[in-house]
PDB file of N, CA and C in Angstrom:
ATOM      1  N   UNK A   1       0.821  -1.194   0.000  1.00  0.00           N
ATOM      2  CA  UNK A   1       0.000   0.000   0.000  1.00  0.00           C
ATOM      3  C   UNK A   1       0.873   1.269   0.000  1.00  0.00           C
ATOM      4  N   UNK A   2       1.779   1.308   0.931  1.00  0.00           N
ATOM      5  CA  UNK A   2       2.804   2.288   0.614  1.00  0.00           C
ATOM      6  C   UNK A   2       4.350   2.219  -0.393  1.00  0.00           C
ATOM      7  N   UNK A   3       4.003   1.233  -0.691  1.00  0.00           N
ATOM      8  CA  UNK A   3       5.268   1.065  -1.913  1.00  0.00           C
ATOM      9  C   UNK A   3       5.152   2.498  -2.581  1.00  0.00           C
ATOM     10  N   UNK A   4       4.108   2.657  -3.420  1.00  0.00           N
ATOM     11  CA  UNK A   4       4.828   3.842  -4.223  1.00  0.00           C
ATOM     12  C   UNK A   4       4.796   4.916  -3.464  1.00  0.00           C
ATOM     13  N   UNK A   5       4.523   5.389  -2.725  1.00  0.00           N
ATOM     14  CA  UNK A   5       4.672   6.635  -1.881  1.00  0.00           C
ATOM     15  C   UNK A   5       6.320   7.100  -1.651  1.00  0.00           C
ATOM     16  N   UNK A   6       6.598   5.352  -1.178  1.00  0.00           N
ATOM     17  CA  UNK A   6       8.293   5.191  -0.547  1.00  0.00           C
ATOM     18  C   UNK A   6       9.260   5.302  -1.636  1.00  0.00           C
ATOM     19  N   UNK A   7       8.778   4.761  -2.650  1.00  0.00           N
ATOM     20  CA  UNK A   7       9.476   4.770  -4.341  1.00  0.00           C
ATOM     21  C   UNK A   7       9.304   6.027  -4.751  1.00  0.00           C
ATOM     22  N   UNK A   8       8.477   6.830  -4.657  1.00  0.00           N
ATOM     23  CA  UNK A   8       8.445   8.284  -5.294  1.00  0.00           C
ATOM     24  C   UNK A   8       8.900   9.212  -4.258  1.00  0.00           C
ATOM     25  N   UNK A   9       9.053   8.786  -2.985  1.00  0.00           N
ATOM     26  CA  UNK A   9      10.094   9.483  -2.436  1.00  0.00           C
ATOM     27  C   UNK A   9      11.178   9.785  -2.103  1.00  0.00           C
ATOM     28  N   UNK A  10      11.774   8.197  -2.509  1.00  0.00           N
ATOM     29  CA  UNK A  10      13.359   8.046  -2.576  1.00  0.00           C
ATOM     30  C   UNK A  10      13.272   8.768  -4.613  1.00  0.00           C
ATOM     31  N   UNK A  11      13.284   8.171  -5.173  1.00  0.00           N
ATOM     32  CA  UNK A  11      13.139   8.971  -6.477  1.00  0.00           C
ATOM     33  C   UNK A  11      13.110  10.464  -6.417  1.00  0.00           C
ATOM     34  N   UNK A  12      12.339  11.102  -6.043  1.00  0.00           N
ATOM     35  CA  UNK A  12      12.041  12.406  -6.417  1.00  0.00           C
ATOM     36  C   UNK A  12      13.499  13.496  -6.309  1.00  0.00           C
ATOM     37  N   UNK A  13      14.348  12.975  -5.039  1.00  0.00           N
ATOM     38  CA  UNK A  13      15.566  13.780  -4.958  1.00  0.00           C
ATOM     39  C   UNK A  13      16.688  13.720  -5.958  1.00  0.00           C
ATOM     40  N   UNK A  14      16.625  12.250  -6.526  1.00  0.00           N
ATOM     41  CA  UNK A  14      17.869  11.745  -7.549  1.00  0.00           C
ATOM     42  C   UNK A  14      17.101  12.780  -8.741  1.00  0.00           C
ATOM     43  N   UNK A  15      16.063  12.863  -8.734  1.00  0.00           N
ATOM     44  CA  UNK A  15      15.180  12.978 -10.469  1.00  0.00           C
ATOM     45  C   UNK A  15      15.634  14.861 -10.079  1.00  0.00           C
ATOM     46  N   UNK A  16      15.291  15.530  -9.135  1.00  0.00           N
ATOM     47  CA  UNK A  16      15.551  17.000  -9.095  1.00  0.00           C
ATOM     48  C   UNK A  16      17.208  16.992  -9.512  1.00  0.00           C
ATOM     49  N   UNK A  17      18.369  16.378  -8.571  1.00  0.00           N
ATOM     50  CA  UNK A  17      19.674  16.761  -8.572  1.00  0.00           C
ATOM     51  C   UNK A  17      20.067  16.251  -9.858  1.00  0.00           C
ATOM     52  N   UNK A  18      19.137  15.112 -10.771  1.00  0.00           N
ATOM     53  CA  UNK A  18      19.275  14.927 -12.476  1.00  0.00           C
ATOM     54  C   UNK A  18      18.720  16.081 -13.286  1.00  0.00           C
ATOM     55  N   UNK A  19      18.424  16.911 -12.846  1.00  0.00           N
ATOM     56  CA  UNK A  19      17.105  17.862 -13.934  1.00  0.00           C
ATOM     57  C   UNK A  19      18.673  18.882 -13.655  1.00  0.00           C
ATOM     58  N   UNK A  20      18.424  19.730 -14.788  1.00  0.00           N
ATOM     59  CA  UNK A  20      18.778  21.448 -15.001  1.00  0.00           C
ATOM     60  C   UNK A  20      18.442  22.131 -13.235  1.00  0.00           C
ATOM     61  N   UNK A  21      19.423  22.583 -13.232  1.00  0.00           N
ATOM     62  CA  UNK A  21      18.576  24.273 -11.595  1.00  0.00           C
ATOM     63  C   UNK A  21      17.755  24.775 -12.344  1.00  0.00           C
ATOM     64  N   UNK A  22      16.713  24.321 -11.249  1.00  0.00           N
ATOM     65  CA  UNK A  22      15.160  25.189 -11.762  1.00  0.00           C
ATOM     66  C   UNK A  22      14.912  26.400 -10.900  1.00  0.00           C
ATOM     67  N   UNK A  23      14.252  27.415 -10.899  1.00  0.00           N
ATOM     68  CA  UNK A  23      13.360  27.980 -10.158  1.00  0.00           C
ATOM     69  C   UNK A  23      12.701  27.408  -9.255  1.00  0.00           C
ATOM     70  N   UNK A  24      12.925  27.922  -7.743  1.00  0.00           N
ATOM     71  CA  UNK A  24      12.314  27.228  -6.736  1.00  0.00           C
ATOM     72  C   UNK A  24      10.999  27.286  -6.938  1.00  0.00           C
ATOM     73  N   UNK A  25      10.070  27.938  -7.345  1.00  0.00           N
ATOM     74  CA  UNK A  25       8.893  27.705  -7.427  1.00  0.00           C
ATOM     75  C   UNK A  25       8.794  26.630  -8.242  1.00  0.00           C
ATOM     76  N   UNK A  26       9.576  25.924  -8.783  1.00  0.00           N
ATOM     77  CA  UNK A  26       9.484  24.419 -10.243  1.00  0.00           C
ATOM     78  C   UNK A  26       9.585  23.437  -8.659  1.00  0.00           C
ATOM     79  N   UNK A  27      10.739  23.551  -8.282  1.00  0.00           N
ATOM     80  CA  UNK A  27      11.105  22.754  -7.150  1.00  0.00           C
ATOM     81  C   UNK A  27      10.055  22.967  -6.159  1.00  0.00           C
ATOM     82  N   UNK A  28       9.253  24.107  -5.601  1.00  0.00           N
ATOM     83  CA  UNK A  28       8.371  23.433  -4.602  1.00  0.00           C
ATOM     84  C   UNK A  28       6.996  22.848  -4.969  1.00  0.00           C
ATOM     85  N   UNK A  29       6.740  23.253  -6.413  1.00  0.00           N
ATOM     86  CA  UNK A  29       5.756  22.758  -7.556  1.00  0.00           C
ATOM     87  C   UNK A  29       5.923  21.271  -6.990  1.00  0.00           C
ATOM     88  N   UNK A  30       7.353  20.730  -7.643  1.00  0.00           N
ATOM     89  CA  UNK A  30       7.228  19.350  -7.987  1.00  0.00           C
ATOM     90  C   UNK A  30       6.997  18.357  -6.144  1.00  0.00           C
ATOM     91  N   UNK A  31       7.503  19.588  -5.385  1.00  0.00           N
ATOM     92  CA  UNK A  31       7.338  18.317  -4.281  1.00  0.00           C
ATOM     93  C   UNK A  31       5.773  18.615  -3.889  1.00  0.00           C
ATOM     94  N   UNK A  32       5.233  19.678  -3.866  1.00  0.00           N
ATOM     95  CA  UNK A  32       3.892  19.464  -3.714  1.00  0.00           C
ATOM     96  C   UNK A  32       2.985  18.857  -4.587  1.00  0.00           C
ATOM     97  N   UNK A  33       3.124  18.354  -5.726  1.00  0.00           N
ATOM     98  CA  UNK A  33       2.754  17.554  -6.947  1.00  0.00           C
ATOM     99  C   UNK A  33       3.311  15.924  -6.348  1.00  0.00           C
ATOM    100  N   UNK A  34       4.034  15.962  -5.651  1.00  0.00           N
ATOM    101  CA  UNK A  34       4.324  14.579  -5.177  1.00  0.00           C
ATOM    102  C   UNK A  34       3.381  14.582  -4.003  1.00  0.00           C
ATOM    103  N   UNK A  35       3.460  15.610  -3.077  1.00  0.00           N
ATOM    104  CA  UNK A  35       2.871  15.424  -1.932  1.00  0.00           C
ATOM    105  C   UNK A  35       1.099  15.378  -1.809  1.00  0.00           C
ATOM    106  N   UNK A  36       0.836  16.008  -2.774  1.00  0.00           N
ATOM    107  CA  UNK A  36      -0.593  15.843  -3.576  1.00  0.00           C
ATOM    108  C   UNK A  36      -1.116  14.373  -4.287  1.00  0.00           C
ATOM    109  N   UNK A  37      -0.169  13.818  -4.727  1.00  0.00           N
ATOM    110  CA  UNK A  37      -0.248  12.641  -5.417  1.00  0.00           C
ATOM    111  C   UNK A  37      -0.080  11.429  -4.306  1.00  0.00           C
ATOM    112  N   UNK A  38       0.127  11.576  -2.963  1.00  0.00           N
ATOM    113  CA  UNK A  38      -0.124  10.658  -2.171  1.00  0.00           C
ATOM    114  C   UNK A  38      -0.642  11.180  -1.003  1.00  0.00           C
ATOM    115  N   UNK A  39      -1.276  12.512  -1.260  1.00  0.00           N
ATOM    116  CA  UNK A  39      -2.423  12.707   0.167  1.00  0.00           C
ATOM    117  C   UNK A  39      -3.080  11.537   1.004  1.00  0.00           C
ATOM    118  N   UNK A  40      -3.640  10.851   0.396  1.00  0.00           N
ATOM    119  CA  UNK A  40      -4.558   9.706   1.162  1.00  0.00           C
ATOM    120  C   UNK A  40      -3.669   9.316   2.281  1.00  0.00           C
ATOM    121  N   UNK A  41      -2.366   8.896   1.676  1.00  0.00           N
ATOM    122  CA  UNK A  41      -1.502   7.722   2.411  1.00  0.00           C
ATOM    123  C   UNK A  41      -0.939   8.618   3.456  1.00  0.00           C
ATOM    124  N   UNK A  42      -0.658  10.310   3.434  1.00  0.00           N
ATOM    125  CA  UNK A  42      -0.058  10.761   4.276  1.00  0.00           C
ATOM    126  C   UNK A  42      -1.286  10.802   5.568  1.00  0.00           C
ATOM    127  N   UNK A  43      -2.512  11.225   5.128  1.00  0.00           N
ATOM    128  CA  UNK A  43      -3.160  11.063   6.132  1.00  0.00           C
ATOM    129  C   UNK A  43      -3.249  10.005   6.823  1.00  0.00           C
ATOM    130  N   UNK A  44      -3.196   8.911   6.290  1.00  0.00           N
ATOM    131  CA  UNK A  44      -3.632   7.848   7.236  1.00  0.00           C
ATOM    132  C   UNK A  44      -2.249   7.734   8.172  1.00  0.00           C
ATOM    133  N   UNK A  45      -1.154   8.161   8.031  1.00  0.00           N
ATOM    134  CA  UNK A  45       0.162   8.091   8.553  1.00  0.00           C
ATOM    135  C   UNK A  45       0.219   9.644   9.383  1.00  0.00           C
ATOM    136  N   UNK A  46      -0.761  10.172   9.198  1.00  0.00           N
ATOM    137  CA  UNK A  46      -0.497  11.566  10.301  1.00  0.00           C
ATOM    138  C   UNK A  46      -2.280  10.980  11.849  1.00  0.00           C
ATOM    139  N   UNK A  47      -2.754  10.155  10.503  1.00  0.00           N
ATOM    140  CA  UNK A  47      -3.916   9.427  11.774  1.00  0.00           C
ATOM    141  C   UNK A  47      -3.106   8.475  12.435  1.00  0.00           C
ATOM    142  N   UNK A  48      -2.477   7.614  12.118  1.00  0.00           N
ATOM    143  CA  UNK A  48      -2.017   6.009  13.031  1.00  0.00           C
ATOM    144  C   UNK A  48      -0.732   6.523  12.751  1.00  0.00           C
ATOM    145  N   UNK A  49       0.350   6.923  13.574  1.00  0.00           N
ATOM    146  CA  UNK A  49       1.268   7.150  13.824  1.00  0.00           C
ATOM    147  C   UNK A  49       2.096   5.704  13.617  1.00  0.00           C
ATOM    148  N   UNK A  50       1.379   4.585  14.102  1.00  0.00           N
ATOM    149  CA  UNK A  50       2.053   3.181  14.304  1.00  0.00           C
ATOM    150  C   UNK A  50       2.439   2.931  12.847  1.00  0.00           C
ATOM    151  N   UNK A  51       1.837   3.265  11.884  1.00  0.00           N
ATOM    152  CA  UNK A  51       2.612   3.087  10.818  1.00  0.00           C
ATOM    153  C   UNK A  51       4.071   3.194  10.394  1.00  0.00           C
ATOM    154  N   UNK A  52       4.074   4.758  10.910  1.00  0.00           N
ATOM    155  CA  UNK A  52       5.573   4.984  10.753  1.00  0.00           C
ATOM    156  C   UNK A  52       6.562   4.268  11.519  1.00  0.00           C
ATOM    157  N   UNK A  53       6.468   3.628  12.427  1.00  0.00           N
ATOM    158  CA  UNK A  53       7.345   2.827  13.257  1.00  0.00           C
ATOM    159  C   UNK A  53       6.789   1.408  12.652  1.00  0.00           C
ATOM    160  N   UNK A  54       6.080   0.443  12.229  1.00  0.00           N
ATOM    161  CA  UNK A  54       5.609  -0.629  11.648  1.00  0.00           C
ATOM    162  C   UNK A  54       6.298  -0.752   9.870  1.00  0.00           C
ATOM    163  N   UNK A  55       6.027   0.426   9.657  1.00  0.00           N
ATOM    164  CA  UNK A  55       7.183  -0.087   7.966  1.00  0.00           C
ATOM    165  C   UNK A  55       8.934   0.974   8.080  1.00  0.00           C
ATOM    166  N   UNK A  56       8.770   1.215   9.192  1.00  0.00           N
ATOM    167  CA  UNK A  56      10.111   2.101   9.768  1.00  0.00           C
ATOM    168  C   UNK A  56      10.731   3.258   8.352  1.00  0.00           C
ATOM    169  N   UNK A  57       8.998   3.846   8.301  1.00  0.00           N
ATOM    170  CA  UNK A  57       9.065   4.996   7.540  1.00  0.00           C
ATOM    171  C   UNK A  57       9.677   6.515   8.115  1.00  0.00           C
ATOM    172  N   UNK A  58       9.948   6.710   9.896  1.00  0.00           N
ATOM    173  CA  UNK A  58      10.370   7.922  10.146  1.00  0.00           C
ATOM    174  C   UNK A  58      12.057   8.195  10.192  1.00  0.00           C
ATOM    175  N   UNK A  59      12.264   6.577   9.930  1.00  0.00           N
ATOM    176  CA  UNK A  59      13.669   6.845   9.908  1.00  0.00           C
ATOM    177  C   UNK A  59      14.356   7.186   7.952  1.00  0.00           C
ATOM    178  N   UNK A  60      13.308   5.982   7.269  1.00  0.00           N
ATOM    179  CA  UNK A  60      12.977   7.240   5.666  1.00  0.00           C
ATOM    180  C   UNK A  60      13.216   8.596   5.496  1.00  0.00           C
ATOM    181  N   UNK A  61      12.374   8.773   6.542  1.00  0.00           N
ATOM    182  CA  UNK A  61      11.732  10.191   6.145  1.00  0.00           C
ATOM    183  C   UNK A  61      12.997  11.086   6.832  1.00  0.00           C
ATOM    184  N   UNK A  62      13.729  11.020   7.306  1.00  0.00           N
ATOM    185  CA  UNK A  62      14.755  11.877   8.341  1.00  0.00           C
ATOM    186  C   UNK A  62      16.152  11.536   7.311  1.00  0.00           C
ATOM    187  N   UNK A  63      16.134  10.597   6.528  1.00  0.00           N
ATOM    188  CA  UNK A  63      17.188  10.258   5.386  1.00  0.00           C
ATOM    189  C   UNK A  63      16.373  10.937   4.175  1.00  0.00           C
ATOM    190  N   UNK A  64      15.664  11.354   3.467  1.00  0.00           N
ATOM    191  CA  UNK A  64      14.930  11.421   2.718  1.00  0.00           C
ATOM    192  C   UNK A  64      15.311  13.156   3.012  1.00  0.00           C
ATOM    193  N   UNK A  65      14.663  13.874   3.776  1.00  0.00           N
ATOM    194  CA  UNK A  65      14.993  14.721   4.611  1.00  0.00           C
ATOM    195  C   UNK A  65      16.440  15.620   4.182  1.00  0.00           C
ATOM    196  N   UNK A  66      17.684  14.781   4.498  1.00  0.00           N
ATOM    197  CA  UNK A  66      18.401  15.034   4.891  1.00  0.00           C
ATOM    198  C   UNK A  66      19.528  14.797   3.247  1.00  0.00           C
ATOM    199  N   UNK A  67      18.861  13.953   2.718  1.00  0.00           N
ATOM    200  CA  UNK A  67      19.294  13.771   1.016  1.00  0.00           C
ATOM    201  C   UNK A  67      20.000  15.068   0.316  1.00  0.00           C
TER     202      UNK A  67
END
């Protein structure tokens, strides 16, 4: 269920530092176009917190983060 969420979020940093320097408004475009494209899943992960410790998505997200 969260596969692609986790795949388009490890992706999305390699695919920006592959593209041309854009205009930050391109760059906060594209992460809110990502972050839009998996609304559902973030909610249910800002409702049941246990998720993020059950597929050990906050330690992702703090590497992801930090990319």
């Amino acid at each position: 269920m969260f596969a692609p969420l986790i795949a388009d979020m490890e992706a999305h940093p390699e695919a920006l530092e592959a593209a041309p320097p854009a205009d930050p408004r391109v760059l906060l475009g594209a992460h809110f176009d990502l972050l839009t494209r998996h609304r559902d899943l973030i909610v249910a992960m800002v409702r049941d917190l246990s998720i993020l410790a059950e597929l050990d998505l906050a330690t992702r997200m703090f590497g992801w983060r930090h990319a």
